[in-house]
C-alpha atoms as a PDB file:
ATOM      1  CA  UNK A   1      18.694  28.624  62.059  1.00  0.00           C
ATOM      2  CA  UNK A   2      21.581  26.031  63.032  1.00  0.00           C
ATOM      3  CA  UNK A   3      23.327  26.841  59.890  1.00  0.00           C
ATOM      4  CA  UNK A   4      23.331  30.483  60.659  1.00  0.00           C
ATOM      5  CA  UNK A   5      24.410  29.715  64.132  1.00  0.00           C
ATOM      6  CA  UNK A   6      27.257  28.198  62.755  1.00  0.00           C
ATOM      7  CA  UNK A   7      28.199  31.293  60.082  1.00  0.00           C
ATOM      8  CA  UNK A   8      28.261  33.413  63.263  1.00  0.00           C
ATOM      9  CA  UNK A   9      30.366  31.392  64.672  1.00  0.00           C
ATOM     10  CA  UNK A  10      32.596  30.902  61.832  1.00  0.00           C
ATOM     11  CA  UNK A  11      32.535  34.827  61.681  1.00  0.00           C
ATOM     12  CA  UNK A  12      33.620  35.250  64.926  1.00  0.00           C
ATOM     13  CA  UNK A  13      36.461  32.930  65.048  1.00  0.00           C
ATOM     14  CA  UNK A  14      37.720  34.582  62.057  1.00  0.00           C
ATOM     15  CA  UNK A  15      37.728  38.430  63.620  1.00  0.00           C
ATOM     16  CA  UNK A  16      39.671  36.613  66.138  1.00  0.00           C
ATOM     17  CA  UNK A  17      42.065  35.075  63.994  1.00  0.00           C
ATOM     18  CA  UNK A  18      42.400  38.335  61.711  1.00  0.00           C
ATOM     19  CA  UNK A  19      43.210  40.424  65.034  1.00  0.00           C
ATOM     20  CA  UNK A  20      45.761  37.577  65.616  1.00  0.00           C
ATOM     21  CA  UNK A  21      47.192  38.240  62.023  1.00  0.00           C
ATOM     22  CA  UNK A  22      47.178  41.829  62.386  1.00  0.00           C
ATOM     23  CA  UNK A  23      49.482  41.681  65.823  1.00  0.00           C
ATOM     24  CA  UNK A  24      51.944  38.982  64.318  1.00  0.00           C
ATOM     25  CA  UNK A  25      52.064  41.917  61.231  1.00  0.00           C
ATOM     26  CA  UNK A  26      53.128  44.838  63.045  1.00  0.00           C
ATOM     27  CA  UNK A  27      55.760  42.901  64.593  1.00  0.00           C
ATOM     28  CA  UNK A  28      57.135  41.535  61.325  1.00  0.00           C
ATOM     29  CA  UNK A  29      60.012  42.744  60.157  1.00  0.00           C
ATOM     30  CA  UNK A  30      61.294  41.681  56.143  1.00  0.00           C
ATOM     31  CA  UNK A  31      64.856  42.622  54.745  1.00  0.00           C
ATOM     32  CA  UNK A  32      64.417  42.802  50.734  1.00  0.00           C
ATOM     33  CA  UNK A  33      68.396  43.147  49.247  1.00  0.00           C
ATOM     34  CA  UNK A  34      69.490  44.312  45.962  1.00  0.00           C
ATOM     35  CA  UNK A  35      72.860  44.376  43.824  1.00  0.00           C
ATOM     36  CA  UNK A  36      73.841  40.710  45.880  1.00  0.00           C
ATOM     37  CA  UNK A  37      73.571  42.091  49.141  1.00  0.00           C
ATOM     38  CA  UNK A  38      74.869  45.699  48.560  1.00  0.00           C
ATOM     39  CA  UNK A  39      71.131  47.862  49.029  1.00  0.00           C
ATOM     40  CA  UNK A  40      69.149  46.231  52.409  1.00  0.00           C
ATOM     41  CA  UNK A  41      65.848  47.734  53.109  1.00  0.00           C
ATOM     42  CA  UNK A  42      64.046  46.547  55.981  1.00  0.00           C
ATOM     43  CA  UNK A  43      59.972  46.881  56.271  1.00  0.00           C
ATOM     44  CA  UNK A  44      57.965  46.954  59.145  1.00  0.00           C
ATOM     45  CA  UNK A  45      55.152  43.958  58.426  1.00  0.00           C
ATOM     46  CA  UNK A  46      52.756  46.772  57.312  1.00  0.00           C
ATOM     47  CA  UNK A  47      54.753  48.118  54.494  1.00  0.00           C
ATOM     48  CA  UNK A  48      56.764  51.091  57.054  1.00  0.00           C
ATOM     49  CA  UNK A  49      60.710  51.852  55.571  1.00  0.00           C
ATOM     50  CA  UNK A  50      62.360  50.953  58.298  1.00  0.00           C
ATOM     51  CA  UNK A  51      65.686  51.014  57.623  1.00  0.00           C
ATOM     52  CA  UNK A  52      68.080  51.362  54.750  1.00  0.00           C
ATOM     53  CA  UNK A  53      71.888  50.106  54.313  1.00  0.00           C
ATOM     54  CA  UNK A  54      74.267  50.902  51.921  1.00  0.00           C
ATOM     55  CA  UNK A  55      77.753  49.410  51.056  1.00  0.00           C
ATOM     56  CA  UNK A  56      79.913  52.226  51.432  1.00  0.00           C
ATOM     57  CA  UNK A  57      81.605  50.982  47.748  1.00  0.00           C
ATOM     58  CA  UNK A  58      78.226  52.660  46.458  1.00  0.00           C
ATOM     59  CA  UNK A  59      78.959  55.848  47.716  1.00  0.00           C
ATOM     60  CA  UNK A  60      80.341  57.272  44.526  1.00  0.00           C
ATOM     61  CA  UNK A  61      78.950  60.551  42.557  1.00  0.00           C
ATOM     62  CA  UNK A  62      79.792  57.543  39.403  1.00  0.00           C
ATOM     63  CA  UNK A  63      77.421  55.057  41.282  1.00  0.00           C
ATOM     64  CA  UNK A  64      74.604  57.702  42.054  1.00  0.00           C
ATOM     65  CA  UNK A  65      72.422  56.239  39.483  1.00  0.00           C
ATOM     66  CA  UNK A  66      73.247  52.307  40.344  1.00  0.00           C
ATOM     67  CA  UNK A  67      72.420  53.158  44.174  1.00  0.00           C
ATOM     68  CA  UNK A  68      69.060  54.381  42.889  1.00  0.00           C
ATOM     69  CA  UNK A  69      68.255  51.567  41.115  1.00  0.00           C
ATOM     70  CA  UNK A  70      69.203  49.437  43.716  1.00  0.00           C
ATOM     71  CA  UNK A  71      67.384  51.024  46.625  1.00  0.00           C
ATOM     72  CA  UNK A  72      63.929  50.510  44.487  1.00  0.00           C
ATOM     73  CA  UNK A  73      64.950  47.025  43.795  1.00  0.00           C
ATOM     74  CA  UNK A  74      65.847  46.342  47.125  1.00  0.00           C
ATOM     75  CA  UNK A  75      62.291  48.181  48.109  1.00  0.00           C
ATOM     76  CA  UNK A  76      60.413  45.572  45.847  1.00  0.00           C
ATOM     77  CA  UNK A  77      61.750  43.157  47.109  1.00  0.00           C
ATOM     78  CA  UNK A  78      61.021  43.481  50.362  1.00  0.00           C
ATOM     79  CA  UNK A  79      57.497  44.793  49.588  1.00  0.00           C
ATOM     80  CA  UNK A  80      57.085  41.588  47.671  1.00  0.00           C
ATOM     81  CA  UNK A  81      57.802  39.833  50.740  1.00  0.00           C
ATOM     82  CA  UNK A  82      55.323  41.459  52.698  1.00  0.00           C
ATOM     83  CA  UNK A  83      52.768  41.089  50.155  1.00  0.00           C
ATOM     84  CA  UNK A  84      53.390  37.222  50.365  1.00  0.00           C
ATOM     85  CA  UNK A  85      53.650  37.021  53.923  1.00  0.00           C
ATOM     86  CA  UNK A  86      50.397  38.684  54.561  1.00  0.00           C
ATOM     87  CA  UNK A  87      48.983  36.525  51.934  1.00  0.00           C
ATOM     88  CA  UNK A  88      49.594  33.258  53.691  1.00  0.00           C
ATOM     89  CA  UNK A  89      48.688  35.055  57.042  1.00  0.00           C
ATOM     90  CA  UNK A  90      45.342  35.828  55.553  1.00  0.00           C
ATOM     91  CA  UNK A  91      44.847  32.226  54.460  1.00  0.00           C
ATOM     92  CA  UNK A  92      45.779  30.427  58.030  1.00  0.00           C
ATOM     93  CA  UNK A  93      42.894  33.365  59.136  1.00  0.00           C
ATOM     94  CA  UNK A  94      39.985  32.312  56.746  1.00  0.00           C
ATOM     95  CA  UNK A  95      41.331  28.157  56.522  1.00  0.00           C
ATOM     96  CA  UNK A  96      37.801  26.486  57.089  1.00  0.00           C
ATOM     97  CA  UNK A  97      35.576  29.360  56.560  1.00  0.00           C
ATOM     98  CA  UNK A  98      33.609  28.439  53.089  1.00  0.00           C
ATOM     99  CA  UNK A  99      34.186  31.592  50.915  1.00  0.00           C
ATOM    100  CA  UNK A 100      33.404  31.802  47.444  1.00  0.00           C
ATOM    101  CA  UNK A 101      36.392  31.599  45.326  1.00  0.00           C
ATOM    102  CA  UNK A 102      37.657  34.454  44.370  1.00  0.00           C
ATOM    103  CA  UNK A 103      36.499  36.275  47.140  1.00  0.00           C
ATOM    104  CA  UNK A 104      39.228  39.170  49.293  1.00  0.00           C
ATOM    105  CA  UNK A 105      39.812  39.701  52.710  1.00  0.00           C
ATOM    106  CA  UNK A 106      39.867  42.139  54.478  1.00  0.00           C
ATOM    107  CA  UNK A 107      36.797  43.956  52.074  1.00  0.00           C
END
Protein backbone atom coordinates (compact mmCIF):
# COMPACT_ATOMS: atom_id res chain seq x y z
CA UNK A 1 0.00 0.00 0.00
CA UNK A 2 3.05 2.50 0.65
CA UNK A 3 3.95 2.29 -2.91
CA UNK A 4 0.53 3.28 -3.99
CA UNK A 5 0.55 5.98 -1.44
CA UNK A 6 3.36 7.30 -3.07
CA UNK A 7 1.81 7.04 -6.96
CA UNK A 8 -0.99 9.20 -5.51
CA UNK A 9 1.14 11.39 -4.43
CA UNK A 10 3.26 11.54 -7.39
CA UNK A 11 -0.15 12.01 -9.27
CA UNK A 12 -1.11 14.77 -7.44
CA UNK A 13 1.95 16.80 -7.55
CA UNK A 14 1.88 16.40 -11.17
CA UNK A 15 -1.96 17.87 -11.73
CA UNK A 16 -0.41 20.59 -9.82
CA UNK A 17 2.48 21.10 -11.83
CA UNK A 18 0.44 20.60 -15.23
CA UNK A 19 -2.09 23.44 -13.98
CA UNK A 20 1.18 25.40 -13.37
CA UNK A 21 2.22 24.66 -17.08
CA UNK A 22 -1.04 25.40 -18.43
CA UNK A 23 -1.09 29.18 -16.73
CA UNK A 24 2.65 29.93 -17.75
CA UNK A 25 1.06 28.75 -21.53
CA UNK A 26 -1.66 31.07 -21.94
CA UNK A 27 0.55 33.79 -21.03
CA UNK A 28 3.26 32.87 -23.53
CA UNK A 29 3.63 34.75 -26.26
CA UNK A 30 6.26 33.38 -29.44
CA UNK A 31 7.19 35.64 -32.53
CA UNK A 32 8.09 33.07 -35.51
CA UNK A 33 9.72 35.53 -38.58
CA UNK A 34 10.11 34.76 -42.13
CA UNK A 35 11.96 36.32 -45.31
CA UNK A 36 14.92 37.71 -42.48
CA UNK A 37 12.61 39.52 -40.48
CA UNK A 38 10.11 40.81 -43.15
CA UNK A 39 6.68 38.35 -42.12
CA UNK A 40 6.34 38.38 -37.89
CA UNK A 41 3.58 36.32 -36.57
CA UNK A 42 3.07 36.27 -33.01
CA UNK A 43 1.17 33.17 -31.13
CA UNK A 44 -0.52 33.15 -28.06
CA UNK A 45 1.28 30.00 -25.99
CA UNK A 46 -1.75 27.86 -27.07
CA UNK A 47 -1.32 28.11 -30.75
CA UNK A 48 -3.96 31.64 -31.02
CA UNK A 49 -2.70 34.14 -34.27
CA UNK A 50 -2.13 36.87 -32.49
CA UNK A 51 -0.73 39.21 -34.51
CA UNK A 52 0.73 39.61 -37.95
CA UNK A 53 3.39 42.27 -39.40
CA UNK A 54 4.30 42.99 -42.67
CA UNK A 55 7.18 45.12 -44.20
CA UNK A 56 5.40 47.52 -46.16
CA UNK A 57 8.24 46.64 -49.18
CA UNK A 58 5.90 43.43 -49.44
CA UNK A 59 3.00 45.22 -50.25
CA UNK A 60 3.24 44.77 -53.98
CA UNK A 61 0.44 43.04 -56.37
CA UNK A 62 4.35 41.50 -57.80
CA UNK A 63 5.07 40.24 -54.17
CA UNK A 64 1.47 38.78 -53.53
CA UNK A 65 2.72 35.34 -53.87
CA UNK A 66 6.21 35.90 -51.78
CA UNK A 67 3.99 37.50 -48.85
CA UNK A 68 2.06 34.23 -48.91
CA UNK A 69 4.76 32.15 -48.63
CA UNK A 70 6.19 34.05 -46.08
CA UNK A 71 3.24 34.44 -43.75
CA UNK A 72 3.05 30.35 -43.63
CA UNK A 73 6.69 30.26 -43.02
CA UNK A 74 6.62 32.75 -40.54
CA UNK A 75 3.38 30.69 -39.05
CA UNK A 76 5.65 27.49 -38.76
CA UNK A 77 7.88 28.92 -37.28
CA UNK A 78 6.34 30.20 -34.60
CA UNK A 79 4.11 27.09 -34.23
CA UNK A 80 7.35 25.20 -34.06
CA UNK A 81 8.22 27.23 -31.21
CA UNK A 82 5.27 26.55 -29.34
CA UNK A 83 5.42 22.99 -30.00
CA UNK A 84 8.97 23.03 -28.35
CA UNK A 85 8.16 25.20 -25.63
CA UNK A 86 5.30 23.16 -24.45
CA UNK A 87 7.46 20.21 -24.86
CA UNK A 88 10.02 21.19 -22.29
CA UNK A 89 7.09 22.60 -20.12
CA UNK A 90 5.61 19.16 -20.14
CA UNK A 91 8.92 17.60 -19.12
CA UNK A 92 9.76 20.08 -15.96
CA UNK A 93 5.77 18.80 -15.16
CA UNK A 94 6.33 14.93 -15.24
CA UNK A 95 10.54 15.27 -14.11
CA UNK A 96 10.52 12.45 -11.34
CA UNK A 97 7.33 10.78 -12.07
CA UNK A 98 8.46 7.10 -13.45
CA UNK A 99 6.57 6.83 -16.83
CA UNK A 100 7.15 4.29 -19.25
CA UNK A 101 9.09 5.50 -22.12
CA UNK A 102 7.35 6.43 -24.72
CA UNK A 103 4.48 7.32 -22.90
CA UNK A 104 2.30 11.19 -23.78
CA UNK A 105 1.02 13.66 -21.64
CA UNK A 106 -1.64 15.07 -21.42
CA UNK A 107 -3.64 11.50 -22.74
Amino acid sequence: MKNLGNMLKQAQQMQTRMQEMQAKLEAAVVEGVAGAGMVKVTLSGKGDLKRVAIDPSLMTADDREVLEDLLVAAHADAKQKVEASMAEEMQKATAGLNLPAGMKLPF
